[in-house]
PDB file of N, CA and C in Angstrom:
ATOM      1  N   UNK A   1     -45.410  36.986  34.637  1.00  0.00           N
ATOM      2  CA  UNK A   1     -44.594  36.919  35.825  1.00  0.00           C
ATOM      3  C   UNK A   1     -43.256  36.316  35.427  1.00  0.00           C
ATOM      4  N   UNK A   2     -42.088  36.618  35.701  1.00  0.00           N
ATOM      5  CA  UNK A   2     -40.975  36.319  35.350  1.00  0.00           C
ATOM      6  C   UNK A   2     -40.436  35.445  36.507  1.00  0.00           C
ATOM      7  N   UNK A   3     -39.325  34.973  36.073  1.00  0.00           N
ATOM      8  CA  UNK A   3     -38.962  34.077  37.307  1.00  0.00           C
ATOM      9  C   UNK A   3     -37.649  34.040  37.096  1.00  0.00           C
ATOM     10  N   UNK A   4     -36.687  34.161  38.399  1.00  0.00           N
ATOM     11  CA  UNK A   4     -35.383  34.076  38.313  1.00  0.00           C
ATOM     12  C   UNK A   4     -35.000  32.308  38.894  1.00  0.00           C
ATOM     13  N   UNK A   5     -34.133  31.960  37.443  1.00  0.00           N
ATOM     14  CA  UNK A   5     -33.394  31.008  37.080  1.00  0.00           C
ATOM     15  C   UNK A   5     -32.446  30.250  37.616  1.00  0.00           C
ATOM     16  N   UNK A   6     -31.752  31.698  38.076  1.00  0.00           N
ATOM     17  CA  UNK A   6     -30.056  31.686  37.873  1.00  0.00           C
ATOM     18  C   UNK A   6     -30.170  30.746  39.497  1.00  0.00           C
ATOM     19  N   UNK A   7     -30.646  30.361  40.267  1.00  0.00           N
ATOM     20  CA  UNK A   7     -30.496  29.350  41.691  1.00  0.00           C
ATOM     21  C   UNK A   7     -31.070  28.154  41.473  1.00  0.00           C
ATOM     22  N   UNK A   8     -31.601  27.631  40.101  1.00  0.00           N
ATOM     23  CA  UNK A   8     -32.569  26.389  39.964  1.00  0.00           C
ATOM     24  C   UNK A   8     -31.779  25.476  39.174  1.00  0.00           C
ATOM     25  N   UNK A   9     -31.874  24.405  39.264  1.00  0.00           N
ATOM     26  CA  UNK A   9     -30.886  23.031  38.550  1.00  0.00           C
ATOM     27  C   UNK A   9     -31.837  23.232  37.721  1.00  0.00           C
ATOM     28  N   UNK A  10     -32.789  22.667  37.893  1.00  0.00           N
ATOM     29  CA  UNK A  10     -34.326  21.896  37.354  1.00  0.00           C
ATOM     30  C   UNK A  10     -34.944  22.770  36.333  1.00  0.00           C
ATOM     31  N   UNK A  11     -34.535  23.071  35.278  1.00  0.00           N
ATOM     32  CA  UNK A  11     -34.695  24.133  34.346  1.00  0.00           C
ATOM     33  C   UNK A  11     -36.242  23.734  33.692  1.00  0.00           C
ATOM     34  N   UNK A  12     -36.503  22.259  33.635  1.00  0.00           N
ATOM     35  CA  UNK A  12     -37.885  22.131  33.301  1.00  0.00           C
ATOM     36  C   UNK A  12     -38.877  22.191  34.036  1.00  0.00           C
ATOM     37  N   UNK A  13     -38.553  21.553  35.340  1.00  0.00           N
ATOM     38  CA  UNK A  13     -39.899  22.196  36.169  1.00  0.00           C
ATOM     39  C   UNK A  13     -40.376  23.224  36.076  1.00  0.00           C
ATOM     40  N   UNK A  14     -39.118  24.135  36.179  1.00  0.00           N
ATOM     41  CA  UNK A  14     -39.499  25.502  36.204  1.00  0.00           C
ATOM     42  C   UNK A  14     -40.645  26.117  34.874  1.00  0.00           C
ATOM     43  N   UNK A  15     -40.158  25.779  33.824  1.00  0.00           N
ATOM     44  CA  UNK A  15     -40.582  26.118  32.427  1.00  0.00           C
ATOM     45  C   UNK A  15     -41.978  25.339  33.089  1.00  0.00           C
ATOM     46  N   UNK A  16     -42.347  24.747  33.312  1.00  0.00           N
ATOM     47  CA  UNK A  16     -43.327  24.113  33.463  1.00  0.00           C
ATOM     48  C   UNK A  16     -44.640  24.820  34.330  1.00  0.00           C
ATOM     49  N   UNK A  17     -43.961  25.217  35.715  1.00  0.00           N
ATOM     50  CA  UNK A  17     -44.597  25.903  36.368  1.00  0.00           C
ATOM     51  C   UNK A  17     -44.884  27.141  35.818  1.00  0.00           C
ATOM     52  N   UNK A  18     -43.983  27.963  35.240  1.00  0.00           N
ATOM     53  CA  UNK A  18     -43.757  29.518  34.570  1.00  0.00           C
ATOM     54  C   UNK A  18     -45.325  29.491  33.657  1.00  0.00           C
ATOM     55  N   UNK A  19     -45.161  28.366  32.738  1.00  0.00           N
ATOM     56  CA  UNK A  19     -46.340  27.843  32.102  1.00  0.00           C
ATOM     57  C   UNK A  19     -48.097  28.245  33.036  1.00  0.00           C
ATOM     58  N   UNK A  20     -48.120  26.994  33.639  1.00  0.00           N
ATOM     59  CA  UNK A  20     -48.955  26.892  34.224  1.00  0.00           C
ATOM     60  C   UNK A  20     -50.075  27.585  35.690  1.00  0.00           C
ATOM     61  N   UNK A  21     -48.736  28.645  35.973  1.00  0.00           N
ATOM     62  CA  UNK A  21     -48.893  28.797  37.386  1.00  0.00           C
ATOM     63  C   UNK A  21     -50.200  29.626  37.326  1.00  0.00           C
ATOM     64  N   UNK A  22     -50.505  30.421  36.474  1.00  0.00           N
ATOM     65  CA  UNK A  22     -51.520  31.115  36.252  1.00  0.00           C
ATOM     66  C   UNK A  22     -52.993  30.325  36.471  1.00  0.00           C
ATOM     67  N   UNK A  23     -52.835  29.423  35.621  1.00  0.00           N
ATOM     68  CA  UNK A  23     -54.235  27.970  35.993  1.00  0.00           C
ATOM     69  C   UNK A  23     -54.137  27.805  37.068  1.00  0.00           C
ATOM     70  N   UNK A  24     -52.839  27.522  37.534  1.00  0.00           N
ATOM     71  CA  UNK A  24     -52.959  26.578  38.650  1.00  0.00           C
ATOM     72  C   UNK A  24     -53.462  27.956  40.036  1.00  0.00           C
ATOM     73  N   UNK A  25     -53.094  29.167  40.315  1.00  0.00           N
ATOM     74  CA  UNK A  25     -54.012  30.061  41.110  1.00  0.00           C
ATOM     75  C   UNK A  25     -55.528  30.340  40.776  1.00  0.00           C
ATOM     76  N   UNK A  26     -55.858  30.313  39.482  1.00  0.00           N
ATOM     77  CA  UNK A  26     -56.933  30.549  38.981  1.00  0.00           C
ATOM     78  C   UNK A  26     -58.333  29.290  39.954  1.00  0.00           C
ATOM     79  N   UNK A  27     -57.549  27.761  39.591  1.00  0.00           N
ATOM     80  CA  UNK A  27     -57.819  26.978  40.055  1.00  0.00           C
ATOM     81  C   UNK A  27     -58.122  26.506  41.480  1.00  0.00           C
ATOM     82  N   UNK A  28     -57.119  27.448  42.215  1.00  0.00           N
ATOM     83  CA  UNK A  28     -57.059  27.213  43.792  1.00  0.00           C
ATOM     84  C   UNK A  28     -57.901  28.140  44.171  1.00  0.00           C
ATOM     85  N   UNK A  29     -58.374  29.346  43.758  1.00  0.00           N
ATOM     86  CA  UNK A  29     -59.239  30.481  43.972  1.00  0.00           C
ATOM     87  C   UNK A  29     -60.192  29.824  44.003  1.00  0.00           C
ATOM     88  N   UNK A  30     -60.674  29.225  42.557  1.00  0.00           N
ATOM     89  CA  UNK A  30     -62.286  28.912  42.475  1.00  0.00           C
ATOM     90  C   UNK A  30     -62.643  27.867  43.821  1.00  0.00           C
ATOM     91  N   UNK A  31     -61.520  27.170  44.030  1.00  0.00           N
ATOM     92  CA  UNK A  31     -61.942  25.727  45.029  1.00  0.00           C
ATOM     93  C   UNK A  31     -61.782  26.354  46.095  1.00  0.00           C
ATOM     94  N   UNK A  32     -61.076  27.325  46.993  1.00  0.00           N
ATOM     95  CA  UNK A  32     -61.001  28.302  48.355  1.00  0.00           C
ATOM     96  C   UNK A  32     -62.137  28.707  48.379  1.00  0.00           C
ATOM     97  N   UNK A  33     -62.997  29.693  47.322  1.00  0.00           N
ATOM     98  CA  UNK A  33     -63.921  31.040  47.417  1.00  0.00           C
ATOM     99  C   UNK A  33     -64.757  29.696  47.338  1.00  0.00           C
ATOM    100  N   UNK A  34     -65.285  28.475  46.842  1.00  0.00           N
ATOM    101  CA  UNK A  34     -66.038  27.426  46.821  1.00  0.00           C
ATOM    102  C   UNK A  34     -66.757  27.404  48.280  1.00  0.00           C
ATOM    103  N   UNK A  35     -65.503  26.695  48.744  1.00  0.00           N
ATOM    104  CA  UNK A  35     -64.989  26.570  49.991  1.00  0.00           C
ATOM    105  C   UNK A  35     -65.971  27.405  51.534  1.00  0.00           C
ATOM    106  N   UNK A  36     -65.762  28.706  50.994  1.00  0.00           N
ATOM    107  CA  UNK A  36     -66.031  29.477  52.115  1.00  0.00           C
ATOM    108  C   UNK A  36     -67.683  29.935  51.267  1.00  0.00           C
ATOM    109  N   UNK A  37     -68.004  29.515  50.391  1.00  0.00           N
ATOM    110  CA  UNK A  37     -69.588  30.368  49.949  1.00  0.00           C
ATOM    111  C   UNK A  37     -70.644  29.130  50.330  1.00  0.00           C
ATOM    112  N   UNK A  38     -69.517  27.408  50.266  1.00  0.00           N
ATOM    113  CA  UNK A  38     -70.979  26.693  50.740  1.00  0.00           C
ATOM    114  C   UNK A  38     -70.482  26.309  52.340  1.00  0.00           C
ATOM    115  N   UNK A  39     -69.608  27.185  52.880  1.00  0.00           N
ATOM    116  CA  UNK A  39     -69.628  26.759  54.650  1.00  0.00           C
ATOM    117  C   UNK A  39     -68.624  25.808  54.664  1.00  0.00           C
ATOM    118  N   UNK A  40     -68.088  25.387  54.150  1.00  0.00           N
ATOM    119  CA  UNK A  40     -67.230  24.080  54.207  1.00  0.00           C
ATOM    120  C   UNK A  40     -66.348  24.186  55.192  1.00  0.00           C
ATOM    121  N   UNK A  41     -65.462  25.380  55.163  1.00  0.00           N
ATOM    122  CA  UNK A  41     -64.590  26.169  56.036  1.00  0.00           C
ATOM    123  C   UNK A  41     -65.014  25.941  57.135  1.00  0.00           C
ATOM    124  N   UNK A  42     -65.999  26.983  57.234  1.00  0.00           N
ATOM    125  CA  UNK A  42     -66.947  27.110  58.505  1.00  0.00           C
ATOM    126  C   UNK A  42     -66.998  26.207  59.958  1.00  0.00           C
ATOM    127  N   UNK A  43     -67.565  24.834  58.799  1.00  0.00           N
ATOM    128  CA  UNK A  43     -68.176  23.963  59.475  1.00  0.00           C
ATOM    129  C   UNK A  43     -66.787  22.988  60.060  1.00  0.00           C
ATOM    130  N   UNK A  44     -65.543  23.137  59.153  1.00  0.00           N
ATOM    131  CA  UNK A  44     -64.631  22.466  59.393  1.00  0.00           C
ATOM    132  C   UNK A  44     -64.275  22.996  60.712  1.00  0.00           C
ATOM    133  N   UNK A  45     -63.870  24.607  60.679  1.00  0.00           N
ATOM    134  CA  UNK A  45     -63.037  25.308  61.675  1.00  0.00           C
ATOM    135  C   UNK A  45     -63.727  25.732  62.670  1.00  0.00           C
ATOM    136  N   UNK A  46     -65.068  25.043  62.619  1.00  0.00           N
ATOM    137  CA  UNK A  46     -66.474  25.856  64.334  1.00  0.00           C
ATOM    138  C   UNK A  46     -65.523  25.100  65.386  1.00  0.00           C
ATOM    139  N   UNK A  47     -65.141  26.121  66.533  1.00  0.00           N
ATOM    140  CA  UNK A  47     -65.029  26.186  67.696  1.00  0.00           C
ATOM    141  C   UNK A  47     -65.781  26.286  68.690  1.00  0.00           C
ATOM    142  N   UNK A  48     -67.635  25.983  68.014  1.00  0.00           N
ATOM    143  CA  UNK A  48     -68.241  25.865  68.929  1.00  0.00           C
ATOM    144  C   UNK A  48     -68.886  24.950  69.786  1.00  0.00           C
ATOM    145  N   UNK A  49     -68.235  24.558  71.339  1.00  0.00           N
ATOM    146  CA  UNK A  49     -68.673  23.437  71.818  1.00  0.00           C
ATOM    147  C   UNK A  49     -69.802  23.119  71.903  1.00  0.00           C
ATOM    148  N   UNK A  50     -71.066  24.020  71.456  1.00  0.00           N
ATOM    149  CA  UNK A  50     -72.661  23.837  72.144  1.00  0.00           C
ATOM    150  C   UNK A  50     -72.629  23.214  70.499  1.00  0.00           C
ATOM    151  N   UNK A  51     -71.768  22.907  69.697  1.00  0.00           N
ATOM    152  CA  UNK A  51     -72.275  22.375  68.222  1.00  0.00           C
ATOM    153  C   UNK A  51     -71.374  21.728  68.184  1.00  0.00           C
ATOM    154  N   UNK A  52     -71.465  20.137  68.331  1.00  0.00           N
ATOM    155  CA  UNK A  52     -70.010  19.267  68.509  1.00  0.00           C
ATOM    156  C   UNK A  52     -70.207  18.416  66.809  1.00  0.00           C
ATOM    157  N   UNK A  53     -68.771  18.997  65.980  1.00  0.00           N
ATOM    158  CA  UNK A  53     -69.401  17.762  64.651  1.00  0.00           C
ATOM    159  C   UNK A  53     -67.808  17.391  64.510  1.00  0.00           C
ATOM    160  N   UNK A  54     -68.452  15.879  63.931  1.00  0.00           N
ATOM    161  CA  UNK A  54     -67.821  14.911  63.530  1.00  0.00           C
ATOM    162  C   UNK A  54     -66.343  15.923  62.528  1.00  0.00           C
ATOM    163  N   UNK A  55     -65.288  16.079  62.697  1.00  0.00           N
ATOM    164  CA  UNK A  55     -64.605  16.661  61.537  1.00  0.00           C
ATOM    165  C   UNK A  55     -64.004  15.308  61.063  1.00  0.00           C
ATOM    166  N   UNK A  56     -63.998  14.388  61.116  1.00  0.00           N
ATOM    167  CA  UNK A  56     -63.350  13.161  59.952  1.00  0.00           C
ATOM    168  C   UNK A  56     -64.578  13.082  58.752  1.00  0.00           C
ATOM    169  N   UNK A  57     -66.029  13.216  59.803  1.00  0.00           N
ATOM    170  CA  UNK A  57     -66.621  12.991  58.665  1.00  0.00           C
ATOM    171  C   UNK A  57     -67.437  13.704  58.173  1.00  0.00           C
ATOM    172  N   UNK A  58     -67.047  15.402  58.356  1.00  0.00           N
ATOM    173  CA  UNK A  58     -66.736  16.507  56.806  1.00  0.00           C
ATOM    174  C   UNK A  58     -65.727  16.183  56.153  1.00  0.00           C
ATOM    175  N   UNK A  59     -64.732  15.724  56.603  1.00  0.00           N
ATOM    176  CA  UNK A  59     -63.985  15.830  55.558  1.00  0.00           C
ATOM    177  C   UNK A  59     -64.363  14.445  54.209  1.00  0.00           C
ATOM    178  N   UNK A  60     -64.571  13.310  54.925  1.00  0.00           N
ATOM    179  CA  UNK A  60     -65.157  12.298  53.675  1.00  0.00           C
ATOM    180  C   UNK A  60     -66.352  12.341  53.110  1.00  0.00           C
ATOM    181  N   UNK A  61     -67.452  13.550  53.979  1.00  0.00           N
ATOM    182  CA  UNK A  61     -68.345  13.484  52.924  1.00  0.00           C
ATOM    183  C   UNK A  61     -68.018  14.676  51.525  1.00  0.00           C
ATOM    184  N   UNK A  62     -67.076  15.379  52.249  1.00  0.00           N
ATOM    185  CA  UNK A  62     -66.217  16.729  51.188  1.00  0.00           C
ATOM    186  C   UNK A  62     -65.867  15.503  50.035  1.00  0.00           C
ATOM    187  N   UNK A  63     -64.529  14.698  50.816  1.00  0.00           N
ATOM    188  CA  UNK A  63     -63.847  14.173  49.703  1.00  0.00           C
ATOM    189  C   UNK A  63     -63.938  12.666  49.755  1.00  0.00           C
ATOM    190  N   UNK A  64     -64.984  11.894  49.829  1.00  0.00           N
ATOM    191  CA  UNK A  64     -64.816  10.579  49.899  1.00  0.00           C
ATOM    192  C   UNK A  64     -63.650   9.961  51.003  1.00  0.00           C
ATOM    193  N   UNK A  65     -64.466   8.686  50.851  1.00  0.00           N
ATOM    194  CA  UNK A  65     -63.164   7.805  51.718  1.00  0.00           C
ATOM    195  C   UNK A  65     -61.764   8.045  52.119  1.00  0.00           C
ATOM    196  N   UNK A  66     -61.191   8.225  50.782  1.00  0.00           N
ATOM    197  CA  UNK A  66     -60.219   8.807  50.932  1.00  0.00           C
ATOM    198  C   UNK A  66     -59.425   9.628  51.633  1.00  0.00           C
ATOM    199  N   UNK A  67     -60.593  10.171  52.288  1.00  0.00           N
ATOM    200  CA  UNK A  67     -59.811  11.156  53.059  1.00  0.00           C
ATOM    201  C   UNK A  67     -60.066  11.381  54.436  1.00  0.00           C
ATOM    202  N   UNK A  68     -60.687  10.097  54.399  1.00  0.00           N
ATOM    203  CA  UNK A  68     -60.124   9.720  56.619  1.00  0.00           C
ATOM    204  C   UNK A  68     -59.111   9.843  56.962  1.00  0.00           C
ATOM    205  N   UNK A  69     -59.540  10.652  57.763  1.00  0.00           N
ATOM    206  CA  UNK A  69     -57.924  10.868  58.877  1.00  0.00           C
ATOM    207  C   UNK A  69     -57.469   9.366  58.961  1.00  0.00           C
ATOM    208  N   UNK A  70     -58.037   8.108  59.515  1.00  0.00           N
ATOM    209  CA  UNK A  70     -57.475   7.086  59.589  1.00  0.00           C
ATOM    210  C   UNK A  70     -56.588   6.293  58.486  1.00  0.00           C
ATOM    211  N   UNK A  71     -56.759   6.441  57.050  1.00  0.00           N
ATOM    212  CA  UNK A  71     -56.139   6.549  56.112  1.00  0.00           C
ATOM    213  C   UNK A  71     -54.445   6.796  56.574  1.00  0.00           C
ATOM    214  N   UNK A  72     -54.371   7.561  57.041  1.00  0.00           N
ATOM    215  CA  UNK A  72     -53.010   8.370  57.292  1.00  0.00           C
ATOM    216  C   UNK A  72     -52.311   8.141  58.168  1.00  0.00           C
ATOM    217  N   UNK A  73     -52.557   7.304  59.134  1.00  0.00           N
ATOM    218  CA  UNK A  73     -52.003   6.357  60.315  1.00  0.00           C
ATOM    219  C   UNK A  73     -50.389   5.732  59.719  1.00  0.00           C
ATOM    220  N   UNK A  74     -50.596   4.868  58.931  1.00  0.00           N
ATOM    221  CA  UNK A  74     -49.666   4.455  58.422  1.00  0.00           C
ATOM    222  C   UNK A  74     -48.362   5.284  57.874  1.00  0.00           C
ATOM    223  N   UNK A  75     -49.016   6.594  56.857  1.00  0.00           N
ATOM    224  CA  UNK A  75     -48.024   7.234  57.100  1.00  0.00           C
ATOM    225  C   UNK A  75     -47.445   8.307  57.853  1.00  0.00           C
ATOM    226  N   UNK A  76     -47.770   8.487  58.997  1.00  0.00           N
ATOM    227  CA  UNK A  76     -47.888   9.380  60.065  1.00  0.00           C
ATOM    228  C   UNK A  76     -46.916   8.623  60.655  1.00  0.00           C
ATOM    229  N   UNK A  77     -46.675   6.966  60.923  1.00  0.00           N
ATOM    230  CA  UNK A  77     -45.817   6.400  61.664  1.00  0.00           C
ATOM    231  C   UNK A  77     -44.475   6.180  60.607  1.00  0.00           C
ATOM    232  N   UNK A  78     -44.711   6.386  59.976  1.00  0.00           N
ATOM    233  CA  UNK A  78     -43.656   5.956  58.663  1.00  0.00           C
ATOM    234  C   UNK A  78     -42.673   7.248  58.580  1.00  0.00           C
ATOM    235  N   UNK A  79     -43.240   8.269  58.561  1.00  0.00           N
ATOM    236  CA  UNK A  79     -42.788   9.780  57.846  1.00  0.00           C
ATOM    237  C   UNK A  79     -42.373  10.179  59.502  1.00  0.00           C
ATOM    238  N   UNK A  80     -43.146   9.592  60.531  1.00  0.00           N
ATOM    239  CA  UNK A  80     -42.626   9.934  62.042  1.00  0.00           C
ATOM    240  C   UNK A  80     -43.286  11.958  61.944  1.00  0.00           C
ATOM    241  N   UNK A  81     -44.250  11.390  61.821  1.00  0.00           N
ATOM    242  CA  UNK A  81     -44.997  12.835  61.588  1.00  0.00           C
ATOM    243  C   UNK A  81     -46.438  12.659  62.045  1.00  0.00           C
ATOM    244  N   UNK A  82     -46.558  13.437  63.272  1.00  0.00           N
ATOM    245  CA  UNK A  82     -47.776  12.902  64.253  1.00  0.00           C
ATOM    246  C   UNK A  82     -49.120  14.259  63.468  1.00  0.00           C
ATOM    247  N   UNK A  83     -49.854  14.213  62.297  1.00  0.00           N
ATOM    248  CA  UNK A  83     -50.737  14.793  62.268  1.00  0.00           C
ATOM    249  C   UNK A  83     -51.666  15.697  63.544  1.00  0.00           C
ATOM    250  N   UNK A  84     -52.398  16.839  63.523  1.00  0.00           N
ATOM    251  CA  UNK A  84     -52.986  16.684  65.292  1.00  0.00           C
ATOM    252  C   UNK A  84     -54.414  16.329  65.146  1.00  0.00           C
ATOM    253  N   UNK A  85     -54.914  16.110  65.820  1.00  0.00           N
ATOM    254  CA  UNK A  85     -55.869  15.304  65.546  1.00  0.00           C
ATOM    255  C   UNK A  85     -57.096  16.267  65.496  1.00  0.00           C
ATOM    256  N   UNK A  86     -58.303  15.897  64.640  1.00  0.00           N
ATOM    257  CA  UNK A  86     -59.317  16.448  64.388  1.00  0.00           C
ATOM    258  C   UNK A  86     -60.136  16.235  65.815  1.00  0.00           C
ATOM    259  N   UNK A  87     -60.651  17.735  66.084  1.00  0.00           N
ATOM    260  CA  UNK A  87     -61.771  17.490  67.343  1.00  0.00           C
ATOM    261  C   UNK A  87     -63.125  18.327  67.218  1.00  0.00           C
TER     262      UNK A  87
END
């Protein structure tokens, strides 16, 4: 894949990405198609009210602690960027 230059300061990022970008889709595939073969998706995006689940906590048993919505409070008021809220 080629990449045009001629609008970029940042001549190494670029070289960098040009490099890599191939891993780095290869990479996002396997963790998406992951994603949707063990339900993860699914269970995140059910719109169904007769099945009410917790979405803060798919997402920390997905990714640990780390990744409570409450975590993000701080910078949600900081960045003045109101996340919407998981329901």
């Amino acid at each position: 894949m080629s990449m045009d230059k001629s609008r970029t300061s940042n001549e190494e990022a670029l070289d960098f990405v040009s490099k890599f970008n191939e891993i780095y889709f290869q990479t996002f595939t396997y963790h998406l198609s992951s994603f949707v073969k063990d339900g993860f998706l699914k269970d995140l995006f059910e719109k169904n009210p007769s099945v009410p689940k917790d979405k803060a906590q798919i997402l920390i048993e997905r990714f640990g602690e780390t990744a409570d919505p409450a975590n993000f409070t701080s910078q949600a008021q900081a960045t003045n960027i109101n996340p919407p809220p998981f329901r």
